[in-house]
C-alpha atoms as a PDB file:
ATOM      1  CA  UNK A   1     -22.766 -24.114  16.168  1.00  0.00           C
ATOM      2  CA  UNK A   2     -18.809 -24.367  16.159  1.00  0.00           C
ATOM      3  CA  UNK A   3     -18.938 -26.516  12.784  1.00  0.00           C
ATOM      4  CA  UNK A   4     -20.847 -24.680  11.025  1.00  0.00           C
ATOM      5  CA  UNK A   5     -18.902 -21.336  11.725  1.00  0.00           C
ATOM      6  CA  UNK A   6     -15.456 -23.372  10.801  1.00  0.00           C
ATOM      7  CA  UNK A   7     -17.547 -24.907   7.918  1.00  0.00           C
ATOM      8  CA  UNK A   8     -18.796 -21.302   7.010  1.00  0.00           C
ATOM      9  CA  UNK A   9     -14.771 -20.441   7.453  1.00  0.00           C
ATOM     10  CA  UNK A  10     -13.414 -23.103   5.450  1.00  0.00           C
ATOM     11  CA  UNK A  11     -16.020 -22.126   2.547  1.00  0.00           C
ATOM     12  CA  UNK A  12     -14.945 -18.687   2.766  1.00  0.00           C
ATOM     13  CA  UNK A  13     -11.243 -19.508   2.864  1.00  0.00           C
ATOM     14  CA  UNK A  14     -11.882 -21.857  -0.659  1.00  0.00           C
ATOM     15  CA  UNK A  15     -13.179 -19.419  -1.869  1.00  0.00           C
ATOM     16  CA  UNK A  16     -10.386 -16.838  -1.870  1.00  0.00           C
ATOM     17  CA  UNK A  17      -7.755 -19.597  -2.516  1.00  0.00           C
ATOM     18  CA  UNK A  18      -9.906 -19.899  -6.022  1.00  0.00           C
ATOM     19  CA  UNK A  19     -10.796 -16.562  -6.970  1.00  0.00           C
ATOM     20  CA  UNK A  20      -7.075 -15.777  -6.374  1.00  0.00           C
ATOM     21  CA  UNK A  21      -6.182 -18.620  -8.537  1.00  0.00           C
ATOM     22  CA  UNK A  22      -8.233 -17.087 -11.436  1.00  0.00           C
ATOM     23  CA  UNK A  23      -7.278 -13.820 -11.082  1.00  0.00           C
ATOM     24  CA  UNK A  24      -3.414 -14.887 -10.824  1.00  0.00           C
ATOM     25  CA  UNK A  25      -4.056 -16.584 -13.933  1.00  0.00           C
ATOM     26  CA  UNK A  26      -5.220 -13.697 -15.685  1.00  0.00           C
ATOM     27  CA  UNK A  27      -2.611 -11.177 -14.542  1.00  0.00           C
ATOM     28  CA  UNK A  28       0.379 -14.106 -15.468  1.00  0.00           C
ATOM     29  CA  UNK A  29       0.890 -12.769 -19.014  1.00  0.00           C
ATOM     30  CA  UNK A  30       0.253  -9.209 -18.310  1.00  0.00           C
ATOM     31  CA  UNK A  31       3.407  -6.310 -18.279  1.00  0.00           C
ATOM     32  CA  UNK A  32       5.999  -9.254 -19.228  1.00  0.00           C
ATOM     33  CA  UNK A  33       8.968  -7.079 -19.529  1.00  0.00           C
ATOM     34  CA  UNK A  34       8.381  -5.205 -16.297  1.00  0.00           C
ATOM     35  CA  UNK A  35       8.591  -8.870 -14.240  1.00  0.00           C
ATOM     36  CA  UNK A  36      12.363  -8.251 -13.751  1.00  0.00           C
ATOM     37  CA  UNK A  37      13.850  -6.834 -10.513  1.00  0.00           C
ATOM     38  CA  UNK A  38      15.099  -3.831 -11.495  1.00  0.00           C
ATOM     39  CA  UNK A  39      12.085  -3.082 -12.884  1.00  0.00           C
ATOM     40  CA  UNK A  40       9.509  -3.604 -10.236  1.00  0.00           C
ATOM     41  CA  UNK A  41      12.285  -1.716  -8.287  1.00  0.00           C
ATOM     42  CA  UNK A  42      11.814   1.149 -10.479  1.00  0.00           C
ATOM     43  CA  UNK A  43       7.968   0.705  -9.566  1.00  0.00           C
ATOM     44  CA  UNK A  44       8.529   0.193  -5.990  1.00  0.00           C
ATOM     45  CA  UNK A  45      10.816   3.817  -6.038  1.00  0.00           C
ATOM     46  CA  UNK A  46       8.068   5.532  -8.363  1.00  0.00           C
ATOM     47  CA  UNK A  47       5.364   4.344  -5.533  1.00  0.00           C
ATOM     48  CA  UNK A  48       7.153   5.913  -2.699  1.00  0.00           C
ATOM     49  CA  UNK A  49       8.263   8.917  -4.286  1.00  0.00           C
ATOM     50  CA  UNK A  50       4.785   9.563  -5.096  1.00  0.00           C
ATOM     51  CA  UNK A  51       3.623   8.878  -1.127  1.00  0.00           C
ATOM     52  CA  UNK A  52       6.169  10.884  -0.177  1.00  0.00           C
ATOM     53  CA  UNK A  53       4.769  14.508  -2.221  1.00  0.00           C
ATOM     54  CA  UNK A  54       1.409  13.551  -1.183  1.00  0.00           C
ATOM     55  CA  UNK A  55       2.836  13.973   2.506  1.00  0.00           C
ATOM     56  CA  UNK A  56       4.897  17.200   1.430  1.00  0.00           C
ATOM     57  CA  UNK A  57       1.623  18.262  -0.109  1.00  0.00           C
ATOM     58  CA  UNK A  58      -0.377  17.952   3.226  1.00  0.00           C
ATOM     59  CA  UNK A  59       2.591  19.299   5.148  1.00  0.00           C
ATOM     60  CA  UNK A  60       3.343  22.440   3.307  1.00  0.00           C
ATOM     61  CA  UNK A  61      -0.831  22.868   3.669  1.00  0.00           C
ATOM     62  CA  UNK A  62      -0.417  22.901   7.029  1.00  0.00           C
ATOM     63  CA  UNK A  63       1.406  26.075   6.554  1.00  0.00           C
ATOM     64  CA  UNK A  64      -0.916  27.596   4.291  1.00  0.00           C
ATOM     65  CA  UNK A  65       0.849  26.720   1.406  1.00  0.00           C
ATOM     66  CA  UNK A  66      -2.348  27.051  -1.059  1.00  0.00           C
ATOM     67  CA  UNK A  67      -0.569  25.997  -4.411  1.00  0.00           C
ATOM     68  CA  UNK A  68       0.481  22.613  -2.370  1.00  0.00           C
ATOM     69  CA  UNK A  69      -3.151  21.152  -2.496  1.00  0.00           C
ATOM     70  CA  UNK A  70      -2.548  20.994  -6.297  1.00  0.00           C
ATOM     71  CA  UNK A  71       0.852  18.668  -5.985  1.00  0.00           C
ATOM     72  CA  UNK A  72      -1.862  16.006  -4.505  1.00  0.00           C
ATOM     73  CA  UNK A  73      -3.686  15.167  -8.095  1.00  0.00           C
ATOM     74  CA  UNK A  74      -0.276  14.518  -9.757  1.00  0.00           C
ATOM     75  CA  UNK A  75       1.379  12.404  -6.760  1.00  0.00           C
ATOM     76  CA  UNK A  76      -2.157  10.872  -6.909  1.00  0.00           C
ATOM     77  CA  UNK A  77      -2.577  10.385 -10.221  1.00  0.00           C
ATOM     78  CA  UNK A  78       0.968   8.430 -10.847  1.00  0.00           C
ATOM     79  CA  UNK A  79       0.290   6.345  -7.911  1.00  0.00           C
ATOM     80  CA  UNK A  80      -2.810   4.615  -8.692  1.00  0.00           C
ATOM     81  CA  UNK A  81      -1.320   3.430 -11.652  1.00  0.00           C
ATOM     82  CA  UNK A  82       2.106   2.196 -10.740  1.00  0.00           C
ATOM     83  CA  UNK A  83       1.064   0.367  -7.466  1.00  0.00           C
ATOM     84  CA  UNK A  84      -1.362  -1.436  -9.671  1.00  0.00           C
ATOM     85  CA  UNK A  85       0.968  -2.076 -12.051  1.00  0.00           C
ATOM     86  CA  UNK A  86       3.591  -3.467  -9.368  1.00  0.00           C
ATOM     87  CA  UNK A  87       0.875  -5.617  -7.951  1.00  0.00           C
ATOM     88  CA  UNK A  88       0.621  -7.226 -11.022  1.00  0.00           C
ATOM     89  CA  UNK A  89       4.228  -7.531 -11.375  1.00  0.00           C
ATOM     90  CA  UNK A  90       4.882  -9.269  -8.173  1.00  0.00           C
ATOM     91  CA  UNK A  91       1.747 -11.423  -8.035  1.00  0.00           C
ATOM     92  CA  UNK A  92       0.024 -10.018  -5.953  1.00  0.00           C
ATOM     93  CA  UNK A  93       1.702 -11.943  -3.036  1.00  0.00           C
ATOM     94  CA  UNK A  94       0.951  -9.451  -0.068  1.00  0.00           C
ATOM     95  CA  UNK A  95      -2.767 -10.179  -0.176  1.00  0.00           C
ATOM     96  CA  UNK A  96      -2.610 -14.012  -1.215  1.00  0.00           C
ATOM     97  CA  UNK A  97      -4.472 -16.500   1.135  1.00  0.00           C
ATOM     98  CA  UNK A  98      -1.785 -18.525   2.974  1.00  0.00           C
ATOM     99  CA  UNK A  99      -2.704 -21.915   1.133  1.00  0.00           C
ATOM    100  CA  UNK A 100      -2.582 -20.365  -2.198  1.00  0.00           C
ATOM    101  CA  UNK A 101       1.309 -19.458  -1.139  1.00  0.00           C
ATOM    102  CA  UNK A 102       4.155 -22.032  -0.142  1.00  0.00           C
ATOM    103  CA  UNK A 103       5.615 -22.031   3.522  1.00  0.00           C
ATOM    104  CA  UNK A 104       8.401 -20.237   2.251  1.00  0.00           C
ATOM    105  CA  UNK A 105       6.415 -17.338   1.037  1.00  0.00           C
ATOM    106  CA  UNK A 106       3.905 -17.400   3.321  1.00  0.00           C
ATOM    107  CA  UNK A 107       6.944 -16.150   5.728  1.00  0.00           C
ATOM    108  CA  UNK A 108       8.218 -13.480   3.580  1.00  0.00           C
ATOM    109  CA  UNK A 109       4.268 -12.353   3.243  1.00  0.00           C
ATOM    110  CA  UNK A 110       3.818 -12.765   7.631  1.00  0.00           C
ATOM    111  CA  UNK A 111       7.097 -10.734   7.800  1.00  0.00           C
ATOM    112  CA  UNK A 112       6.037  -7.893   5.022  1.00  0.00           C
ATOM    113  CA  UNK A 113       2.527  -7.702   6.644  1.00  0.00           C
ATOM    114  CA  UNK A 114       4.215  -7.078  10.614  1.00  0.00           C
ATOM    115  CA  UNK A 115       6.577  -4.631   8.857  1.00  0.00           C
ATOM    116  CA  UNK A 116       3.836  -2.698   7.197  1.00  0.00           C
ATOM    117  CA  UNK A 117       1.885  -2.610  10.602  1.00  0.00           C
ATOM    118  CA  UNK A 118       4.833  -1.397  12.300  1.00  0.00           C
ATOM    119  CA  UNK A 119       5.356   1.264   9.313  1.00  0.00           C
ATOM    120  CA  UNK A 120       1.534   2.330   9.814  1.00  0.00           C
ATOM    121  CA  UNK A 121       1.121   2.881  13.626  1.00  0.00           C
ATOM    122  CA  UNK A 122       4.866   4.594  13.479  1.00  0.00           C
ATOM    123  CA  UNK A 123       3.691   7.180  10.671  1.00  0.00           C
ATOM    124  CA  UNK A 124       0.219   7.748  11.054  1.00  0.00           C
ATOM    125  CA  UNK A 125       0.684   8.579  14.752  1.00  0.00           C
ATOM    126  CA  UNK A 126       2.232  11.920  13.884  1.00  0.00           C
ATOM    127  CA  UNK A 127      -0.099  13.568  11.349  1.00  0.00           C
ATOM    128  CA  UNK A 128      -2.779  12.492  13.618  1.00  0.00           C
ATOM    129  CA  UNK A 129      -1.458  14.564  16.841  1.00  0.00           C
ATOM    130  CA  UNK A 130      -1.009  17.341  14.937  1.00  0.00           C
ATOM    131  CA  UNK A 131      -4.876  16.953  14.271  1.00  0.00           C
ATOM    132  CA  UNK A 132      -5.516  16.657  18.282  1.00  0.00           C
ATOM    133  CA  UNK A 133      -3.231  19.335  18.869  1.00  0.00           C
ATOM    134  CA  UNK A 134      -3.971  21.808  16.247  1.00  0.00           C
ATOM    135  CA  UNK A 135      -7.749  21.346  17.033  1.00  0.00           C
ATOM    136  CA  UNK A 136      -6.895  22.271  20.587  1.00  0.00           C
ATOM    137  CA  UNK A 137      -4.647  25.065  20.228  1.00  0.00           C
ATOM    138  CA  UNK A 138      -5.811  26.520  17.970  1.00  0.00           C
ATOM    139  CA  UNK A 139      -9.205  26.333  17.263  1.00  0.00           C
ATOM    140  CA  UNK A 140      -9.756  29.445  15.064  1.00  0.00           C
ATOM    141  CA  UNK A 141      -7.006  27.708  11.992  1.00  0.00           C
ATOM    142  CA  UNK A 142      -8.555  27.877   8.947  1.00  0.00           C
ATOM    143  CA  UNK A 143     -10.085  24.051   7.907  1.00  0.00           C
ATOM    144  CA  UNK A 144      -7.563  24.033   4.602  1.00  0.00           C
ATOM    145  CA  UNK A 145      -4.392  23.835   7.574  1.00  0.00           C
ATOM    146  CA  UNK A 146      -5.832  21.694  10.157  1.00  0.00           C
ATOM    147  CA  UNK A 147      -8.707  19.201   8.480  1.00  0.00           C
ATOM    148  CA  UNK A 148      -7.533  18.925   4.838  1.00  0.00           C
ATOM    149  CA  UNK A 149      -3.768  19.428   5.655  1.00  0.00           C
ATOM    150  CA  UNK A 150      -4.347  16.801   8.279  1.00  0.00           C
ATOM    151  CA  UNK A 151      -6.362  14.524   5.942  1.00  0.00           C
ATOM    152  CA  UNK A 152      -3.696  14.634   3.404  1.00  0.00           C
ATOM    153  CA  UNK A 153      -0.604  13.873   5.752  1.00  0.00           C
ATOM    154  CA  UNK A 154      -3.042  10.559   7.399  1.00  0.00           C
ATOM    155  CA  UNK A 155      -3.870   9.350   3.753  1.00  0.00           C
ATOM    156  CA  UNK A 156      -0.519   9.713   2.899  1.00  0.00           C
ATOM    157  CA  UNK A 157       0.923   7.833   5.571  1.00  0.00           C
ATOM    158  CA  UNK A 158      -2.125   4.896   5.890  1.00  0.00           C
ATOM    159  CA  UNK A 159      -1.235   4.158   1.937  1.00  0.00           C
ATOM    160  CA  UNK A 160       2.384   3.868   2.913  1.00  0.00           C
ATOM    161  CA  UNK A 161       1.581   1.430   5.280  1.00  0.00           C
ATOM    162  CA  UNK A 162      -0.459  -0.433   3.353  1.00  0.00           C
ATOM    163  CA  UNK A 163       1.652  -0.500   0.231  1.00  0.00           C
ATOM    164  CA  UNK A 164       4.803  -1.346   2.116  1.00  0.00           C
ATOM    165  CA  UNK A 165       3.900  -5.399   2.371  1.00  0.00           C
ATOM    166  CA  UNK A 166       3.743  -5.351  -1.364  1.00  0.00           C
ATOM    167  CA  UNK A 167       6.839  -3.140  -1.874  1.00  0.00           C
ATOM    168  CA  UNK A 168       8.507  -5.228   0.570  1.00  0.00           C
ATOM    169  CA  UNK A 169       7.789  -8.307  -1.642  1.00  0.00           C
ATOM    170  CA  UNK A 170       8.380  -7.197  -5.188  1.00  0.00           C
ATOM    171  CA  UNK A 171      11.750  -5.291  -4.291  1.00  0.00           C
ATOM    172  CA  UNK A 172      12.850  -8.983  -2.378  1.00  0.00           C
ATOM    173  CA  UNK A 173      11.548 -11.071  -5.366  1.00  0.00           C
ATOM    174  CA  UNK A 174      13.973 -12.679  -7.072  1.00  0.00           C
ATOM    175  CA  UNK A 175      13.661 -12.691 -11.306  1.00  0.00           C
ATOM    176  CA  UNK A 176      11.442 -15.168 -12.508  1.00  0.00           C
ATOM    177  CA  UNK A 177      13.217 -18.367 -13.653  1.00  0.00           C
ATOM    178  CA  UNK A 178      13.341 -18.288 -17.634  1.00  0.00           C
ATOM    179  CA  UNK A 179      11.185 -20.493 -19.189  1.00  0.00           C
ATOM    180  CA  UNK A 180      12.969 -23.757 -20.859  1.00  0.00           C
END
């Protein structure tokens, strides 16, 4: 039983290590002239600043600020975009398999993903006692300040911690070496 779950495993683990091969392949030649530093750090600055008003936007709904739940499609609408477009940019390396990386950057990738961990528990915990507690307190809040307010400020804060591996890694990526 043992071999044929590690068999099942190692199949699996193949597996990624080639369809990341492929797709690395076909994202190489894609946004050439945002590869540089500066400008996946212009990326990685774009991506938080647009985490950071879909927080504002679930905390200023929290105090019935109606107008707020519209500042979520923008911040929402520029982030898609951009983190997909610094994903491409820095290769994708915070979701690699680890034998599709080097040992070198399969450390900077272990350290990015215990950061982002870190990051998650530390911000999600607060949006999501202000869900317990507003709940409790006071249960006759209107949905739009507790639930959706709520929702908004957890979303906000789970895509931080997600994205921060990969922002991690492309703002620490040095410039590709030129091509001779």
């Amino acid at each position: 039983m043992t071999t044929t779950t590690h068999g099942l495993l190692d199949r699996y683990q193949d597996y990624r290590v080639r369809r990341w091969q492929i797709q690395e392949q076909r994202l190489s030649g894609m946004l050439p002239g945002w590869r540089t530093r500066r400008r996946r750090r212009v990326l990685a600055i774009t991506v938080v600043l647009a985490l950071a008003v879909m927080f504002v936007a679930g905390l200023l709904c929290a105090f019935d600020v109606r107008w707020a739940a519209l500042a979520l499609l923008p911040a929402a609408l520029i982030f898609v975009p951009v983190w997909g477009m610094l994903r491409i940019v820095s290769h994708v390396h915070d979701t690699a398999p680890a034998a599709a990386l080097d040992e070198f950057e399969v450390a900077q990738r272990n350290t990015a993903r215990s950061i982002g961990l870190t990051v998650t528990q530390s911000l999600v915990l607060p949006p999501v006692f202000y869900l317990i507690f507003v709940s409790a307190v006071f249960p006759d809040i209107s949905t739009f300040q507790s639930a959706y307010a709520g929702g908004v400020m957890v979303l906000a804060t789970l895509l931080t911690g997600g994205c921060t591996p990969g922002l991690i890694l492309a703002w620490n990526r040095l410039d590709p070496e030129p091509e001779a």
